[in-house]
Protein backbone atom coordinates (compact mmCIF):
# COMPACT_ATOMS: atom_id res chain seq x y z
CA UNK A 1 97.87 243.73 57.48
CA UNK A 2 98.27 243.82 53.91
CA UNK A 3 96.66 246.58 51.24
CA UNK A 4 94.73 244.00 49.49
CA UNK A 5 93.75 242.41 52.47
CA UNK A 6 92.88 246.08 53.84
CA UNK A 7 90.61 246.82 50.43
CA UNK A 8 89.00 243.78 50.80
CA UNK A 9 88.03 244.52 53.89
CA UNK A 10 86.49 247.93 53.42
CA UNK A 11 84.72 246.71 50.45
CA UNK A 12 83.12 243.57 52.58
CA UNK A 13 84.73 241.32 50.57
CA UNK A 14 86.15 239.42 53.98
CA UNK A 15 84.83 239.65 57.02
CA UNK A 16 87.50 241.52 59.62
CA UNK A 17 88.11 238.37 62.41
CA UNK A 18 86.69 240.88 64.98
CA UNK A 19 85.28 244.48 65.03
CA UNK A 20 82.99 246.17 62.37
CA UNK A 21 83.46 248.04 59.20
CA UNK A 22 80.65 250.24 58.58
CA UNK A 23 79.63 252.67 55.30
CA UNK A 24 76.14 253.70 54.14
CA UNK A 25 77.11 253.99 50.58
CA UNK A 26 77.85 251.47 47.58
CA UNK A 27 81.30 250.43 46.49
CA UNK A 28 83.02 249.59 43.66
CA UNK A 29 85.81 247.30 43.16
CA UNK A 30 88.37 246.82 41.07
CA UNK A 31 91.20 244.55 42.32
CA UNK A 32 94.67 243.94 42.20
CA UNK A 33 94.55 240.68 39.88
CA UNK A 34 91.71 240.43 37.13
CA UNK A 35 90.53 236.64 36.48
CA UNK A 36 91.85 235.75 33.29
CA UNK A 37 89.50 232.81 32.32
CA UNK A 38 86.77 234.91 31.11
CA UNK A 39 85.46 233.92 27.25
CA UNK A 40 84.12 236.97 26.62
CA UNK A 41 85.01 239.88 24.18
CA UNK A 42 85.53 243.51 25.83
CA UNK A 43 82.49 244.59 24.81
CA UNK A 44 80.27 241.67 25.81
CA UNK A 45 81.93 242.01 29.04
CA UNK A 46 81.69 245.79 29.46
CA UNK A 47 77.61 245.74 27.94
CA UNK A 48 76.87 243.13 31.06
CA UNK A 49 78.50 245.75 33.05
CA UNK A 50 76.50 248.66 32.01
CA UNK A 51 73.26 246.79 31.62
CA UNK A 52 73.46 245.62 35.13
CA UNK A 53 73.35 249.08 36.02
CA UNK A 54 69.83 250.23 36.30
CA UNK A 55 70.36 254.07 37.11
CA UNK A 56 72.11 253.81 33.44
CA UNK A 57 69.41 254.88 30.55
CA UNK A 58 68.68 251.95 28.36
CA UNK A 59 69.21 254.24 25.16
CA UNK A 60 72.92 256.01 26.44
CA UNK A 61 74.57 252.20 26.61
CA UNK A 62 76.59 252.27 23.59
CA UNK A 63 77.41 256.21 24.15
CA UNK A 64 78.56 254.84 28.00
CA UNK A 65 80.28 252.26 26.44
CA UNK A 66 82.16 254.33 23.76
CA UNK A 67 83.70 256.74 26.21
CA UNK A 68 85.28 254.53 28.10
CA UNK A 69 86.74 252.08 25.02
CA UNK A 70 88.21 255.65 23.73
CA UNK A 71 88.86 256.94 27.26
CA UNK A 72 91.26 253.70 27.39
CA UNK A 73 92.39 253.35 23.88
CA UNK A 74 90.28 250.07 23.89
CA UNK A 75 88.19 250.56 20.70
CA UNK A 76 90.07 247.87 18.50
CA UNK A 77 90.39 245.46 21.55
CA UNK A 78 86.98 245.29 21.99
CA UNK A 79 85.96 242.01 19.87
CA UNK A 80 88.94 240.75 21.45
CA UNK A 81 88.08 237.68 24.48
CA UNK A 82 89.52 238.89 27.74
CA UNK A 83 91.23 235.93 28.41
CA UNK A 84 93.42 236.79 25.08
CA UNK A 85 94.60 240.35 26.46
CA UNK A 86 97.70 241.70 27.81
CA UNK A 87 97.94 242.39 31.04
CA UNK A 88 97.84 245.84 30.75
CA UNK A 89 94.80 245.84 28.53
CA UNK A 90 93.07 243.46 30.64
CA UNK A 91 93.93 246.39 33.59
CA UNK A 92 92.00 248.74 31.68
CA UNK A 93 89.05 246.43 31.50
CA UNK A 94 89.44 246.05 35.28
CA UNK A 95 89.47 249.79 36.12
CA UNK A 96 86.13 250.57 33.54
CA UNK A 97 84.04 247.71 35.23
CA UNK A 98 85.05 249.73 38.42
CA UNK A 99 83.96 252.78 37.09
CA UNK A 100 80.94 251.73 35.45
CA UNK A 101 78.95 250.56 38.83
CA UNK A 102 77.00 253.34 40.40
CA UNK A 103 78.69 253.64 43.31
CA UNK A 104 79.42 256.42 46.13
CA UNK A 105 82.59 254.91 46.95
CA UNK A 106 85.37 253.36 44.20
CA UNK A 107 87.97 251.43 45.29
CA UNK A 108 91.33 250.90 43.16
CA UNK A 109 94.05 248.03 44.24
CA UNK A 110 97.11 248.98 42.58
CA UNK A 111 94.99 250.10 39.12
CA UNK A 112 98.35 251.81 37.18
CA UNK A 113 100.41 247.90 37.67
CA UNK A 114 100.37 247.78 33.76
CA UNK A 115 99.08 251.13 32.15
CA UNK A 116 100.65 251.92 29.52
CA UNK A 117 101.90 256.00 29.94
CA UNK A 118 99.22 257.60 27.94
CA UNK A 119 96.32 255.55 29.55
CA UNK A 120 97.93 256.46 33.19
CA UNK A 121 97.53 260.11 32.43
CA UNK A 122 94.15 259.52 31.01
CA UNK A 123 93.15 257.48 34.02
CA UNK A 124 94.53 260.49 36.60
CA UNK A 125 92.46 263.30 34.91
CA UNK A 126 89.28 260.90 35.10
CA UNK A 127 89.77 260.97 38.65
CA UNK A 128 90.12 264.48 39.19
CA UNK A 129 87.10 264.69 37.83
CA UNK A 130 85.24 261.97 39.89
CA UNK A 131 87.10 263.09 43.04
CA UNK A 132 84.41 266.45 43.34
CA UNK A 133 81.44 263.82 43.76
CA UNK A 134 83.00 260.49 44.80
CA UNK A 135 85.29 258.95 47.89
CA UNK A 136 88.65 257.21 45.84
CA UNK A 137 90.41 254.68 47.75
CA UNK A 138 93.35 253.32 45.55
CA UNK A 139 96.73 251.82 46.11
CA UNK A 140 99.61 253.04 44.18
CA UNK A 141 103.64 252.17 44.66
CA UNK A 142 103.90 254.84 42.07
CA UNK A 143 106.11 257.57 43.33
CA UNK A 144 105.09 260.18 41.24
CA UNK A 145 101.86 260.23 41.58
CA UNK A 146 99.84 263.36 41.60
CA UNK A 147 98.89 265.13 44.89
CA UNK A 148 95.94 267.06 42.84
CA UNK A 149 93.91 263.63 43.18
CA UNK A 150 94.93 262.18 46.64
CA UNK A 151 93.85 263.93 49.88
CA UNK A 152 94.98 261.61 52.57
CA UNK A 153 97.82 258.70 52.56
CA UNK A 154 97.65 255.78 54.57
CA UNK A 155 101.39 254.41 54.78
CA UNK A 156 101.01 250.45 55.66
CA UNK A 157 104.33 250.11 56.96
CA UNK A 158 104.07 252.26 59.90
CA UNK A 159 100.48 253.08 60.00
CA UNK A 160 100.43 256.83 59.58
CA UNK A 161 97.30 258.96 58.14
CA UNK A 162 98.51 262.26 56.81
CA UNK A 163 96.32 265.23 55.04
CA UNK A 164 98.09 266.55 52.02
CA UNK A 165 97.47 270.15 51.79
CA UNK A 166 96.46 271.40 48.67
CA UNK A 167 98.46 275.04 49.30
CA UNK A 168 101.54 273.18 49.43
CA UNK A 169 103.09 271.74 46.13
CA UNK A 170 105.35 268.65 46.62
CA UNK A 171 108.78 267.04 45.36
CA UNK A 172 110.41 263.76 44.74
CA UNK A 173 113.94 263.11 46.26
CA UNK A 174 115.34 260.04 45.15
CA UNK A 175 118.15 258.82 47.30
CA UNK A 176 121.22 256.42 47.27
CA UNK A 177 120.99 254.24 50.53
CA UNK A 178 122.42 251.17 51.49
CA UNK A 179 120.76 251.50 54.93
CA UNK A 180 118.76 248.90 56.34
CA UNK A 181 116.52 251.24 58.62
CA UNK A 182 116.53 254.22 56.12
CA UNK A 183 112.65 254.81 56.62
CA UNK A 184 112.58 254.77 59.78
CA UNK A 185 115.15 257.00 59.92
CA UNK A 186 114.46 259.59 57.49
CA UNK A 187 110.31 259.73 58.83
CA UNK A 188 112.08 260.15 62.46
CA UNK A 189 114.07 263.42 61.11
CA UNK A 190 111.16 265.03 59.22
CA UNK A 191 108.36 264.19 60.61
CA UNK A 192 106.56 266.76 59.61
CA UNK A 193 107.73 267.55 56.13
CA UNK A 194 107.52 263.99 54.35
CA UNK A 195 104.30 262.87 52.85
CA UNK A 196 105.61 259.21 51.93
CA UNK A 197 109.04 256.93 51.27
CA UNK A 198 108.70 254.23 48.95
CA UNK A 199 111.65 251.68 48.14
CA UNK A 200 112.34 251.61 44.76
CA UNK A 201 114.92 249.25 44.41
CA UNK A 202 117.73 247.70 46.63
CA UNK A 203 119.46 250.55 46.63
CA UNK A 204 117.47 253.67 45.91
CA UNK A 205 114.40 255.40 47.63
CA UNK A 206 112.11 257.53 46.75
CA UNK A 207 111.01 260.31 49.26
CA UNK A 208 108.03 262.50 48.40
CA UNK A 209 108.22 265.82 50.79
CA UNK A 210 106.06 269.11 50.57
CA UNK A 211 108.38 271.62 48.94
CA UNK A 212 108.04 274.23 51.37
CA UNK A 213 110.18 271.91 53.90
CA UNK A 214 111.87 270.59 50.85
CA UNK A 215 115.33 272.49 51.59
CA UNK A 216 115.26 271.06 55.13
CA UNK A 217 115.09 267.26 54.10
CA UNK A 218 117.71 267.69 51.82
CA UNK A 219 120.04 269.20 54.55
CA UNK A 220 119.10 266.52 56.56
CA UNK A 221 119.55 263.48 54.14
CA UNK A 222 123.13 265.55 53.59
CA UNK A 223 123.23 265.27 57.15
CA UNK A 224 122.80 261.43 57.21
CA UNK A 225 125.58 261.00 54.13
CA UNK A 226 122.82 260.05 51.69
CA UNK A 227 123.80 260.64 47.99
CA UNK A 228 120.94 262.23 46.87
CA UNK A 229 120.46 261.05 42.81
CA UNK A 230 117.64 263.75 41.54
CA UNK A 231 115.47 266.04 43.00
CA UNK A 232 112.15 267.45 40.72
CA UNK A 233 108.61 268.80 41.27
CA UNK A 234 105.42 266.23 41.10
């Protein structure tokens, strides 16, 4: 199963073919592809948004609205019809509309596919924030992404659920590998010490490990004559 299929899901957008998904609080949903049809500027969009909100005082609309046009650099897009934007502005409309609900629960599929650098960082210290009242369930093939938001990974392709522990700091290892099994392999030999590996390209990989068993991977990718290309804290 799929992560968009597995978003959907949670946030009862489809039906599961058998069993029950059950959650006592409202979500919010931004997905992986925003329609692009819409006729609507920004802020026409993003003022149906907030007015549809009615836990949102009537008089704070345009102050709501302003913080998240500056939060995202969006102020001169915002006369702009959404079916005219970039696809990286248009994913900034996407993740405000998600933020905007008044939900318990927000729910992110792939939201930095587009971000522009500055926006990304903007975007991650937002959700530090919002992590100390709100559940975050987001996708990300992004490597580098900090542990100081995320508190459990789901990993897709072999369906483990790991805790990241905020006492122990992490690195990236990016590898050379021609391997066809590499992941398999590598999870098999650190078990224990690897929060996630993500293929970056035909040849490379990324492995994210907790530094504290960080020395021991490395021995071990030695070990398994993998040239390893960098090495650096996240």
């Amino acid at each position: 199963m799929g992560k968009s299929l597995t978003l959907k899901l949670i946030s009862k957008l489809q039906l599961p073919s058998n069993g029950n998904i059950y959650t006592d609080s409202k979500i919010s949903y931004a997905p992986d592809t925003f329609p692009k049809n819409i006729k609507v500027t920004v802020k026409q969009f993003l003022l149906f948004i907030i007015n549809s909100n009615n836990q949102i005082n009537k008089k704070q609309v345009h102050t709501i609205l302003q913080k998240y046009l500056d939060l995202f650099y969006l102020t001169e897009f915002q006369d702009l019809k959404l079916h005219r934007l970039s696809k990286g502005t248009l994913q900034k409309v996407n993740i405000i509309q998600c933020l905007l609900a008044d939900a318990d629960i927000l729910i992110f599929d792939e939201p930095f596919s587009g971000l522009d650098n500055k926006s990304e960082k903007r975007f991650i210290n937002h959700l530090k924030q919002l992590v100390k009242t709100k559940t975050i369930i987001l996708t990300a093939h992004d490597y580098n992404f900090e542990n100081t938001v995320v508190t459990h990974i789901l990993n897709l392709d072999d369906y483990t659920f790991k805790s990241i522990s905020k006492q122990d700091t992490q690195k990236l290892i990016i590898v050379q590998s021609h391997k066809q099994n590499h992941n398999n392999l590598i999870m098999a030999n650190n078990e224990d010490s690897i929060v996630s590996t993500i293929k970056i390209s035909d040849n490379k990989l990324a492995i994210q490990v907790y530094k504290s068993k960080s020395n021991l991977v490395i021995q071990n990718l030695i070990n398994y004559n993998y040239e390893i290309i960098e090495v650096k804290d996240l």
